[in-house]
N, C-alpha and C. Protein backbone atom coordinates (compact mmCIF):
# COMPACT_ATOMS: atom_id res chain seq x y z
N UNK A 1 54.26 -40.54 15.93
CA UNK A 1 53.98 -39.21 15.46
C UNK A 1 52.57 -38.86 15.91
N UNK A 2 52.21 -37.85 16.54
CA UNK A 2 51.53 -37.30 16.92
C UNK A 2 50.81 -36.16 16.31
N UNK A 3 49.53 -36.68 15.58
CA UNK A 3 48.57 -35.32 14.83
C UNK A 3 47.95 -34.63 15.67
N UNK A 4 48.23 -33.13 15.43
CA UNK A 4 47.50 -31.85 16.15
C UNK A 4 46.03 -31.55 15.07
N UNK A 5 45.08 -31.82 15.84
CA UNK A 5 44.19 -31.09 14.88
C UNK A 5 43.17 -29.63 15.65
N UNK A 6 43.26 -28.88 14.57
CA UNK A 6 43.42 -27.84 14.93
C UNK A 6 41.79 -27.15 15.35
N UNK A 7 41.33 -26.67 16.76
CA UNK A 7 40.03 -26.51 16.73
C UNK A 7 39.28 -25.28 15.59
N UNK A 8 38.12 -25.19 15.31
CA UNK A 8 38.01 -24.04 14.24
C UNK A 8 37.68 -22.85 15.14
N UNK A 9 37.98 -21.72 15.25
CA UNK A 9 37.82 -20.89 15.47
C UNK A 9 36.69 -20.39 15.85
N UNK A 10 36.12 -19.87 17.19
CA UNK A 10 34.91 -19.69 17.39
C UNK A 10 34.02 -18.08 17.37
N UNK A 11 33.00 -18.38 17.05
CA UNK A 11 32.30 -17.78 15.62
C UNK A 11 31.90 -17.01 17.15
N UNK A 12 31.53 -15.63 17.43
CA UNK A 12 30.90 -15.01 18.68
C UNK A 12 29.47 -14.59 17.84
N UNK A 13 28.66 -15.00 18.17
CA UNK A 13 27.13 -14.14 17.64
C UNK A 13 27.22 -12.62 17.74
N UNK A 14 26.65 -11.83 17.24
CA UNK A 14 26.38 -10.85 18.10
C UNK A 14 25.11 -10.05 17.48
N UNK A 15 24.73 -9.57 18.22
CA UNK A 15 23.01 -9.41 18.06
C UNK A 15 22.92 -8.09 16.83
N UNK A 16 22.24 -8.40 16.10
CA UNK A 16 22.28 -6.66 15.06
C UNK A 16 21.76 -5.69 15.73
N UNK A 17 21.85 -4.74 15.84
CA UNK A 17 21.81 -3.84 16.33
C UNK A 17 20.62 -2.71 15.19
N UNK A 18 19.04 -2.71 14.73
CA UNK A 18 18.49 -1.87 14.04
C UNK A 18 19.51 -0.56 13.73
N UNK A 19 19.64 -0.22 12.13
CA UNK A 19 20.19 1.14 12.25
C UNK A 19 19.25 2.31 12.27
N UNK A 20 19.92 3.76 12.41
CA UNK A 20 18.64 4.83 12.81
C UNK A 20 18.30 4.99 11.63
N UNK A 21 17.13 4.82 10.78
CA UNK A 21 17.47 5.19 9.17
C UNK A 21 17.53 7.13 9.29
N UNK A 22 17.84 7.36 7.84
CA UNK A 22 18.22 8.25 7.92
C UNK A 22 16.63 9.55 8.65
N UNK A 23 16.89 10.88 8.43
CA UNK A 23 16.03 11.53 9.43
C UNK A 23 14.73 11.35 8.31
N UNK A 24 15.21 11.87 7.33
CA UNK A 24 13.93 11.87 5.93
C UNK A 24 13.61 11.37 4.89
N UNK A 25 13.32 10.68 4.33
CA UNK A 25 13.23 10.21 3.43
C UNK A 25 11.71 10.05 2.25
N UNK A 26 11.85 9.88 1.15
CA UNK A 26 10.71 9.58 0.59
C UNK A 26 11.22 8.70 -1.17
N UNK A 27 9.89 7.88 -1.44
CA UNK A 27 9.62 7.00 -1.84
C UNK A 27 8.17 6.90 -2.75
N UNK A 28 7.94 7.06 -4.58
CA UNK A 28 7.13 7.03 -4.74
C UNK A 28 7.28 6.12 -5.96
N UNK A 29 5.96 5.45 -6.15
CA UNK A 29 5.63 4.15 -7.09
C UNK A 29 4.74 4.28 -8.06
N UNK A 30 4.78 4.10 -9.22
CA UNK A 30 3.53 4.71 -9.88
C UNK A 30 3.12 3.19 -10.75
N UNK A 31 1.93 2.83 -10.63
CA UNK A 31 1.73 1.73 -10.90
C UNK A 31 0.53 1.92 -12.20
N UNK A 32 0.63 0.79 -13.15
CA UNK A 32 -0.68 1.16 -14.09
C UNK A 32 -1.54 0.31 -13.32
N UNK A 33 -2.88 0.13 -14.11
CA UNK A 33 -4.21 -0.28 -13.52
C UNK A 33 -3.73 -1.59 -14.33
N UNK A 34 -2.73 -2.60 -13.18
CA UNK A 34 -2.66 -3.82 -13.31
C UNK A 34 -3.25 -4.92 -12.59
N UNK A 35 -3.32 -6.20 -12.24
CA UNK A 35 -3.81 -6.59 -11.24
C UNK A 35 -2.29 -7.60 -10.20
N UNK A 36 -1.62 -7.06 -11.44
CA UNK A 36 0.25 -7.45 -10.46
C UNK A 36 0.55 -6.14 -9.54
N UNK A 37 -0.33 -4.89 -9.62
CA UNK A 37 0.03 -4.07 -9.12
C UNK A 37 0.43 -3.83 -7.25
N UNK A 38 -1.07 -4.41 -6.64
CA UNK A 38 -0.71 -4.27 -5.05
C UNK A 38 0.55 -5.49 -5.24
N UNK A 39 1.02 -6.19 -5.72
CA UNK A 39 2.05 -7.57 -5.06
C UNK A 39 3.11 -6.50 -5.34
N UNK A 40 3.17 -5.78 -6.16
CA UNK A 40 4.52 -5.15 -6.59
C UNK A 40 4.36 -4.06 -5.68
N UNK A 41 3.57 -3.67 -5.01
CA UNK A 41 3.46 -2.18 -3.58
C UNK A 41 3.85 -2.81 -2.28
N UNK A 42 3.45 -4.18 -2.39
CA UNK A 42 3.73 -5.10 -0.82
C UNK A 42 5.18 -5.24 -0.85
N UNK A 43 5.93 -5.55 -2.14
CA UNK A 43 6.91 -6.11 -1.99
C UNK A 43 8.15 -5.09 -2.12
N UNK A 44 7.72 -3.87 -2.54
CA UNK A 44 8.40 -2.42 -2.26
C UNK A 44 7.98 -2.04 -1.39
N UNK A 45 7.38 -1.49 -0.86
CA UNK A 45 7.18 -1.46 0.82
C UNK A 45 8.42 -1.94 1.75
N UNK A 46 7.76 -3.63 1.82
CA UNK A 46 8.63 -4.29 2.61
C UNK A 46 10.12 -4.39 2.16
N UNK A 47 10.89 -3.86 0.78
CA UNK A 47 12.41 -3.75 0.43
C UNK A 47 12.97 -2.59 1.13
N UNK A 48 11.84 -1.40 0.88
CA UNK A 48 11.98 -0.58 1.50
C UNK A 48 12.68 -0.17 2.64
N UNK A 49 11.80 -1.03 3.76
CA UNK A 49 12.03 -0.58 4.79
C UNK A 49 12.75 -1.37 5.36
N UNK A 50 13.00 -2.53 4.80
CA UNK A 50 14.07 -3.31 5.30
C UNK A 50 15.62 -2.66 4.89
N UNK A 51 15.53 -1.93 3.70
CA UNK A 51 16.92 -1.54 3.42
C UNK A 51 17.02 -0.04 4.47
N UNK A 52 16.14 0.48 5.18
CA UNK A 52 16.11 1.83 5.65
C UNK A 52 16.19 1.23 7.38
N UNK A 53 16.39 -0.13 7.80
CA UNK A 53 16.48 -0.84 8.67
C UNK A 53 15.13 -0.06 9.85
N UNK A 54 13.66 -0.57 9.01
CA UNK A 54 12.73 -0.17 9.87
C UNK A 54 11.93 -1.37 9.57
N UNK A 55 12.30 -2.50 10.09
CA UNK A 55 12.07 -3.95 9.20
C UNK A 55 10.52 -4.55 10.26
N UNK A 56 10.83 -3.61 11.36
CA UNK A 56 9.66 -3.80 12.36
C UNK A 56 8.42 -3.42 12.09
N UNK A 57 8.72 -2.37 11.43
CA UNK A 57 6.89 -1.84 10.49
C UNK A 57 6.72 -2.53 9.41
N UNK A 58 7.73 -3.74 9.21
CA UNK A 58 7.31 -3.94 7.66
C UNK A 58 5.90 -4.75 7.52
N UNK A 59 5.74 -5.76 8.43
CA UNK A 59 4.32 -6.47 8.57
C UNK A 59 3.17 -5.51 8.06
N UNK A 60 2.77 -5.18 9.16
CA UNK A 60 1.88 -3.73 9.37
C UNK A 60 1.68 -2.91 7.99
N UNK A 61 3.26 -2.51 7.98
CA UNK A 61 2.92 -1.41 6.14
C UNK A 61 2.59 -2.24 4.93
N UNK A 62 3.32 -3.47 5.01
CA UNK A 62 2.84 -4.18 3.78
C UNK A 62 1.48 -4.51 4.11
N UNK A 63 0.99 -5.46 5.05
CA UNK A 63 -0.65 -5.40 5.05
C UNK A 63 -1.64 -4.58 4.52
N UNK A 64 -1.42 -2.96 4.97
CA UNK A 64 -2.18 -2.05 5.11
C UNK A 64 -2.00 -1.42 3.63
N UNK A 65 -0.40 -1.90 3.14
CA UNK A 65 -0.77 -1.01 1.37
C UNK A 65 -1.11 -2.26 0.68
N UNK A 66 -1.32 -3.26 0.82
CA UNK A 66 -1.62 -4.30 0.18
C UNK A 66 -3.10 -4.08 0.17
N UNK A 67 -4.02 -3.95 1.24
CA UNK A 67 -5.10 -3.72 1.28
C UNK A 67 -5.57 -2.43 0.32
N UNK A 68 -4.82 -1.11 0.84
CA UNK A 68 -5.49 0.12 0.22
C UNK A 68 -4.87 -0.02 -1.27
N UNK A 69 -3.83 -0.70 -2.05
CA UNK A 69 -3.57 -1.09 -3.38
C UNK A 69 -4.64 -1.62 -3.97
N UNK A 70 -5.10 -2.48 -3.09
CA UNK A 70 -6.13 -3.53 -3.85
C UNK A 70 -7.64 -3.16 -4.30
N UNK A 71 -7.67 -2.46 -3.13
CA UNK A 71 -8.95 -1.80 -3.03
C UNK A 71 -8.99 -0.77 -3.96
N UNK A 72 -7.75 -0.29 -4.23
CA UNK A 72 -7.69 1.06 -5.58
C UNK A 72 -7.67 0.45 -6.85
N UNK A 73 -6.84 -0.85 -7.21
CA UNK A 73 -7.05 -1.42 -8.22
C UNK A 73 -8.49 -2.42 -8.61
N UNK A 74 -9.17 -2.50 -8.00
CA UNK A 74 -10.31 -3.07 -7.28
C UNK A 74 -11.05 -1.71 -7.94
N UNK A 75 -11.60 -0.37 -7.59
CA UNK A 75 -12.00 0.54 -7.22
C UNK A 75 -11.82 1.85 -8.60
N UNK A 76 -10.93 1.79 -9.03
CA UNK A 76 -10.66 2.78 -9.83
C UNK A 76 -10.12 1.91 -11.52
N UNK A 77 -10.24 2.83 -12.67
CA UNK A 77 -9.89 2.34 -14.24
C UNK A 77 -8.54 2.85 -14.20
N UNK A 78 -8.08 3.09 -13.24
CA UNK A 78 -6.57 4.17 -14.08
C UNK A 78 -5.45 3.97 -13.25
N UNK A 79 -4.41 4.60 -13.36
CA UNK A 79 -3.17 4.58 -12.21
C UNK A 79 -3.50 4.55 -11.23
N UNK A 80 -2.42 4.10 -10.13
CA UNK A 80 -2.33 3.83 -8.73
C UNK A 80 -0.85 4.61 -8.32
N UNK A 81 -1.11 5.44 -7.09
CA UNK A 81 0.39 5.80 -6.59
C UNK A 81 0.74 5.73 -5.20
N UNK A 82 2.02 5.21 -5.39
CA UNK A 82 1.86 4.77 -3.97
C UNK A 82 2.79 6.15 -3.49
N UNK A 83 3.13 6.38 -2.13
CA UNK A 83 4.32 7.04 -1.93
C UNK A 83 4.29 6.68 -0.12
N UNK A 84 5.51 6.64 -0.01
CA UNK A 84 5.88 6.19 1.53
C UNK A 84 7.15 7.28 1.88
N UNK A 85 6.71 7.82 3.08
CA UNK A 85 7.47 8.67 3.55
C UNK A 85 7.83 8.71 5.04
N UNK A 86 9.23 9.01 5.64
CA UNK A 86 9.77 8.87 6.62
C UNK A 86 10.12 10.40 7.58
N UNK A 87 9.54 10.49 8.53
CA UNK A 87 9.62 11.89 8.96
C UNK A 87 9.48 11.70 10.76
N UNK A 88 10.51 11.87 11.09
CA UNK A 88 10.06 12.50 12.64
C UNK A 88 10.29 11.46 13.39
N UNK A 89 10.53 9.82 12.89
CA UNK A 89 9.59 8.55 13.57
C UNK A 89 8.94 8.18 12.82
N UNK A 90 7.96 8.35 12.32
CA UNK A 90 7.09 7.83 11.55
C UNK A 90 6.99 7.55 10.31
N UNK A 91 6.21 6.33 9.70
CA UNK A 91 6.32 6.47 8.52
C UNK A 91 4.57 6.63 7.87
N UNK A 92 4.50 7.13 7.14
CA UNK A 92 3.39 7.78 6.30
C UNK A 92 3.35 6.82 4.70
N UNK A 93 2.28 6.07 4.69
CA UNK A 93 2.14 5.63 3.48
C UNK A 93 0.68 6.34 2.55
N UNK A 94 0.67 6.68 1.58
CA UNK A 94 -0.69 7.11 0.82
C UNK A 94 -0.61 6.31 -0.46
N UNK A 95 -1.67 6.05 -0.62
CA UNK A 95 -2.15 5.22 -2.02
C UNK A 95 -3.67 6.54 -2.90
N UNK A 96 -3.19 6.83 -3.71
CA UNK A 96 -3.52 7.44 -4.65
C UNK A 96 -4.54 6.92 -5.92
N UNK A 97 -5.60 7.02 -6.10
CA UNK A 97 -6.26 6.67 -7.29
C UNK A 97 -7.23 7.59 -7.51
N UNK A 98 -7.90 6.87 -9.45
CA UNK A 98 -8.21 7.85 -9.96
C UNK A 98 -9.95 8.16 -9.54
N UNK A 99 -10.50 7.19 -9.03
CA UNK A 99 -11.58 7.02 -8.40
C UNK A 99 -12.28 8.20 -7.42
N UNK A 100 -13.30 8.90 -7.56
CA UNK A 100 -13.46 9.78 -7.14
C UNK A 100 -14.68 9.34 -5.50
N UNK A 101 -14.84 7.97 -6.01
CA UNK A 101 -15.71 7.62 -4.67
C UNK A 101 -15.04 7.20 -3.61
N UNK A 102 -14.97 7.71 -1.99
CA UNK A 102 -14.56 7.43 -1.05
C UNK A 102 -14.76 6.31 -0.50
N UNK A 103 -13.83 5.50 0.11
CA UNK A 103 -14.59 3.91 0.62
C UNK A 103 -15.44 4.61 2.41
N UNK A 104 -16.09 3.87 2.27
CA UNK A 104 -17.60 4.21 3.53
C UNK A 104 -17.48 2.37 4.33
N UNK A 105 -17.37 2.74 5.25
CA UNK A 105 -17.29 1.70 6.37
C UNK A 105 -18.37 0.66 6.15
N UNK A 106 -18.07 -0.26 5.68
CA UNK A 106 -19.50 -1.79 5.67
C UNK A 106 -18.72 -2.76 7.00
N UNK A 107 -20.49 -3.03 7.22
CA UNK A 107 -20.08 -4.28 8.24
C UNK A 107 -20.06 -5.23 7.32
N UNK A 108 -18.96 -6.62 7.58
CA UNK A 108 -18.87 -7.78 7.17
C UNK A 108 -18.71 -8.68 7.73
N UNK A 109 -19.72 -9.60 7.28
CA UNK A 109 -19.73 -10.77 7.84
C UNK A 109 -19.12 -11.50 8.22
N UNK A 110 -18.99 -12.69 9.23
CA UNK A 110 -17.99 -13.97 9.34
C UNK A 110 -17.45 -15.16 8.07
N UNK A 111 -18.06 -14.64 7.18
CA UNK A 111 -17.98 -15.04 5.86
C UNK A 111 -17.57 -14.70 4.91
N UNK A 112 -17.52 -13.59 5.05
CA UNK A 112 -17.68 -12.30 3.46
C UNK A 112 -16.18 -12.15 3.28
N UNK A 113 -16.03 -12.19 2.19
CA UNK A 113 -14.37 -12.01 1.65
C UNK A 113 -13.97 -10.47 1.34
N UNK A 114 -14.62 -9.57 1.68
CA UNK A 114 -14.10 -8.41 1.64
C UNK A 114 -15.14 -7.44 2.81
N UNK A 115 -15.03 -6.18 2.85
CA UNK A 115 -15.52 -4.82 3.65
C UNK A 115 -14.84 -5.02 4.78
N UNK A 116 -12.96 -5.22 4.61
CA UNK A 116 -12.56 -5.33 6.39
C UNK A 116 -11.59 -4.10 6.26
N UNK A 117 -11.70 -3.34 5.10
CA UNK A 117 -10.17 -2.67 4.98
C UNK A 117 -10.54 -1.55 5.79
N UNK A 118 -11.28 -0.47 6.07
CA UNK A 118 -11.48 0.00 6.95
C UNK A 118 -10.94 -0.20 8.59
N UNK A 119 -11.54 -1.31 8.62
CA UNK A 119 -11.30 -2.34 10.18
C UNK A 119 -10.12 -1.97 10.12
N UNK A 120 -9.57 -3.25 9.29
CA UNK A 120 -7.89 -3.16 9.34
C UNK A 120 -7.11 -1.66 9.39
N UNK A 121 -7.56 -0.79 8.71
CA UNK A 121 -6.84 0.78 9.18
C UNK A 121 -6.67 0.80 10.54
N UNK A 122 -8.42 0.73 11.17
CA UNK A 122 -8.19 1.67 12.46
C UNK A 122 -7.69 0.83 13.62
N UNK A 123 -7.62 -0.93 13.07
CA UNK A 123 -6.81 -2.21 13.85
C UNK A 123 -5.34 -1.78 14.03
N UNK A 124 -4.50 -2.08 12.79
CA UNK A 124 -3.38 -1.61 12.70
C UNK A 124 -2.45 -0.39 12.64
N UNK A 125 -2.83 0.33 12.47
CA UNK A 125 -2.41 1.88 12.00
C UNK A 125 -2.55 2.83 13.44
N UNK A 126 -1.36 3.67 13.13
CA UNK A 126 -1.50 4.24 14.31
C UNK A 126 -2.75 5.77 14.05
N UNK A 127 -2.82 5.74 12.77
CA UNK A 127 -3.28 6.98 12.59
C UNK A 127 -4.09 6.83 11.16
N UNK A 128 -4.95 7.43 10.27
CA UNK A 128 -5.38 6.92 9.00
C UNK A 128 -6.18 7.90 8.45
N UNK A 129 -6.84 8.33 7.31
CA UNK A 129 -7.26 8.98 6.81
C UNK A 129 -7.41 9.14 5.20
N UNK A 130 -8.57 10.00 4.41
CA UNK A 130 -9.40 9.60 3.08
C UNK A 130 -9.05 11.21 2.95
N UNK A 131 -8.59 11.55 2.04
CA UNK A 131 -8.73 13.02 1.12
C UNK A 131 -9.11 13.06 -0.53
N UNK A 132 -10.74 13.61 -0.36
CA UNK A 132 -10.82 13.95 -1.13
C UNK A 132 -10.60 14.98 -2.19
N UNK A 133 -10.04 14.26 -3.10
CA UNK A 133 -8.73 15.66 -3.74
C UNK A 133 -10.08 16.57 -4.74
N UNK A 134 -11.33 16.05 -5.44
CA UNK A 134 -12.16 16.89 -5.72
C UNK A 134 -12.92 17.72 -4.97
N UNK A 135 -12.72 17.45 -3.58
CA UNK A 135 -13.33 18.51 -2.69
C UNK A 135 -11.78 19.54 -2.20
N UNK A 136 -11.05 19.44 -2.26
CA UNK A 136 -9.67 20.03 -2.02
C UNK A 136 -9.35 21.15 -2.84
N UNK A 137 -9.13 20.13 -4.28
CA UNK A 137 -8.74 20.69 -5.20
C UNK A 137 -9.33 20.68 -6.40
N UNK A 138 -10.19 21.54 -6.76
CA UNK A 138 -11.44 21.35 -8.29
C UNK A 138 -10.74 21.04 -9.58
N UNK A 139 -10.88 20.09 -9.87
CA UNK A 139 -10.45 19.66 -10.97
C UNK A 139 -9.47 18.36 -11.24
N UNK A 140 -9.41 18.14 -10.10
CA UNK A 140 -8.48 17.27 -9.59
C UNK A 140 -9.08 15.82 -9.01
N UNK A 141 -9.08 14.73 -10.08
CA UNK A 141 -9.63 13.78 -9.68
C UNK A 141 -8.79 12.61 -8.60
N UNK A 142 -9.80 11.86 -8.00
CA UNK A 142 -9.36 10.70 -7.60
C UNK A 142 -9.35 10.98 -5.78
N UNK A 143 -8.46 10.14 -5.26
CA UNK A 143 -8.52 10.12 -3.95
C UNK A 143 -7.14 10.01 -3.19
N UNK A 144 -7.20 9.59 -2.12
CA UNK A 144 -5.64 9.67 -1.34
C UNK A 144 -6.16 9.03 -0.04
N UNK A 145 -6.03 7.74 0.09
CA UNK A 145 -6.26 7.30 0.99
C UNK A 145 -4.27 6.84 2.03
N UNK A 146 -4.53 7.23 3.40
CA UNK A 146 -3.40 6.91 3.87
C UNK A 146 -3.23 6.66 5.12
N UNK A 147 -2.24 5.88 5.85
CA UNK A 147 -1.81 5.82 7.16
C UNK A 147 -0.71 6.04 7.68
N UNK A 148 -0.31 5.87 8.56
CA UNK A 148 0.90 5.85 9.68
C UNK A 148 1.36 5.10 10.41
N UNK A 149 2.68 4.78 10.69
CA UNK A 149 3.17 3.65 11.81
C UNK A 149 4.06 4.37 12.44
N UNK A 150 4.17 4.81 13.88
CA UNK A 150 5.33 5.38 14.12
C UNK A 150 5.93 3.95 14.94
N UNK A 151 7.67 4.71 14.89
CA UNK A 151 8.04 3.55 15.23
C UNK A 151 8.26 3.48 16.85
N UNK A 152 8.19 2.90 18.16
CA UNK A 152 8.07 2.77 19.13
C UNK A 152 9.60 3.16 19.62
N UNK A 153 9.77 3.74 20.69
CA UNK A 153 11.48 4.76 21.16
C UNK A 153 12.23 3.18 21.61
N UNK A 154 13.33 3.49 20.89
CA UNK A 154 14.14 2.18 21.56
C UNK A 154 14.81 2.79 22.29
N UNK A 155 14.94 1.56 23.48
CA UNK A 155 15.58 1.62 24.68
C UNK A 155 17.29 1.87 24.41
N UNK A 156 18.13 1.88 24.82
CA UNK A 156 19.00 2.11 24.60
C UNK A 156 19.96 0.94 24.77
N UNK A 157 20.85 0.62 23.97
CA UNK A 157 21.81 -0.83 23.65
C UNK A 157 22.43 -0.90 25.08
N UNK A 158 22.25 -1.89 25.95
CA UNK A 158 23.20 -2.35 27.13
C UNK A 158 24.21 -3.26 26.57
N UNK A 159 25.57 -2.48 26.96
CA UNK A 159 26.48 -3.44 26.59
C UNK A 159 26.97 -4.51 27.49
């Protein structure tokens, strides 16, 4: 008697394919003046955009709101807001606090454990910028610090 054993069936890879997320979208976080607060902006961020399959900015955006989170919870007594928005290509993150002083560019040392967040904006970011909402808008405290990542044109799928 002769046993057949049977090969298993072979599995074909096939590469994922990024989806287009949708054209618009938006996304806002309102955080108290915790110090769990930036881990909980890094880690929405990056759910974010992984569920909106833009998983390629996620490095980059989490860095950059991790930084401007920190620096607001760091920086200000009161709420933090985040909001991330999708338009055109690009995505737009702003971090919000109640802090009415603008951060001002320090050099830092090869040592120094902080004055790089600046750097890091104009390193990573395609685009960046500070609004002061009491010079904007009177009466209206705090700040709005924010950036941009657009996402680079994909080539088109060869089959």
């Amino acid at each position: 008697m002769t046993t057949k054993i049977a090969a298993a069936p072979r599995v074909r890879a096939h590469a994922t394919v990024p989806q287009e997320p949708p054209e618009n979208w938006e996304y806002s976080l309102q955080l108290p003046h915790d110090p769990r607060g930036p881990r909980i902006a890094r880690s929405t961020v990056r759910t974010v955009l992984a569920e909106h399959g833009l998983g390629d900015l996620a490095d980059r955006a989490e860095l950059l709101t991790s930084e401007l989170a920190t620096n607001a919870f760091r920086y200000s007594d009161g709420q933090v807001a985040v909001r991330l928005r999708w338009r055109d290509g690009t995505l737009r993150v702003s971090v919000w606090d109640t802090s009415p002083r603008c951060p001002a560019p320090v050099t830092a040392g090869p040592h120094s454990e902080n004055g790089r967040g600046l750097l890091l904006l104009s390193l990573c970011a395609d685009d960046w910028g500070i609004l002061d909402l009491a010079k904007r808008h009177p009466g209206v405290a705090g700040k709005v610090v924010w950036f941009t990542l657009a996402r680079p044109a994909q080539p088109p799928a060869v089959l």
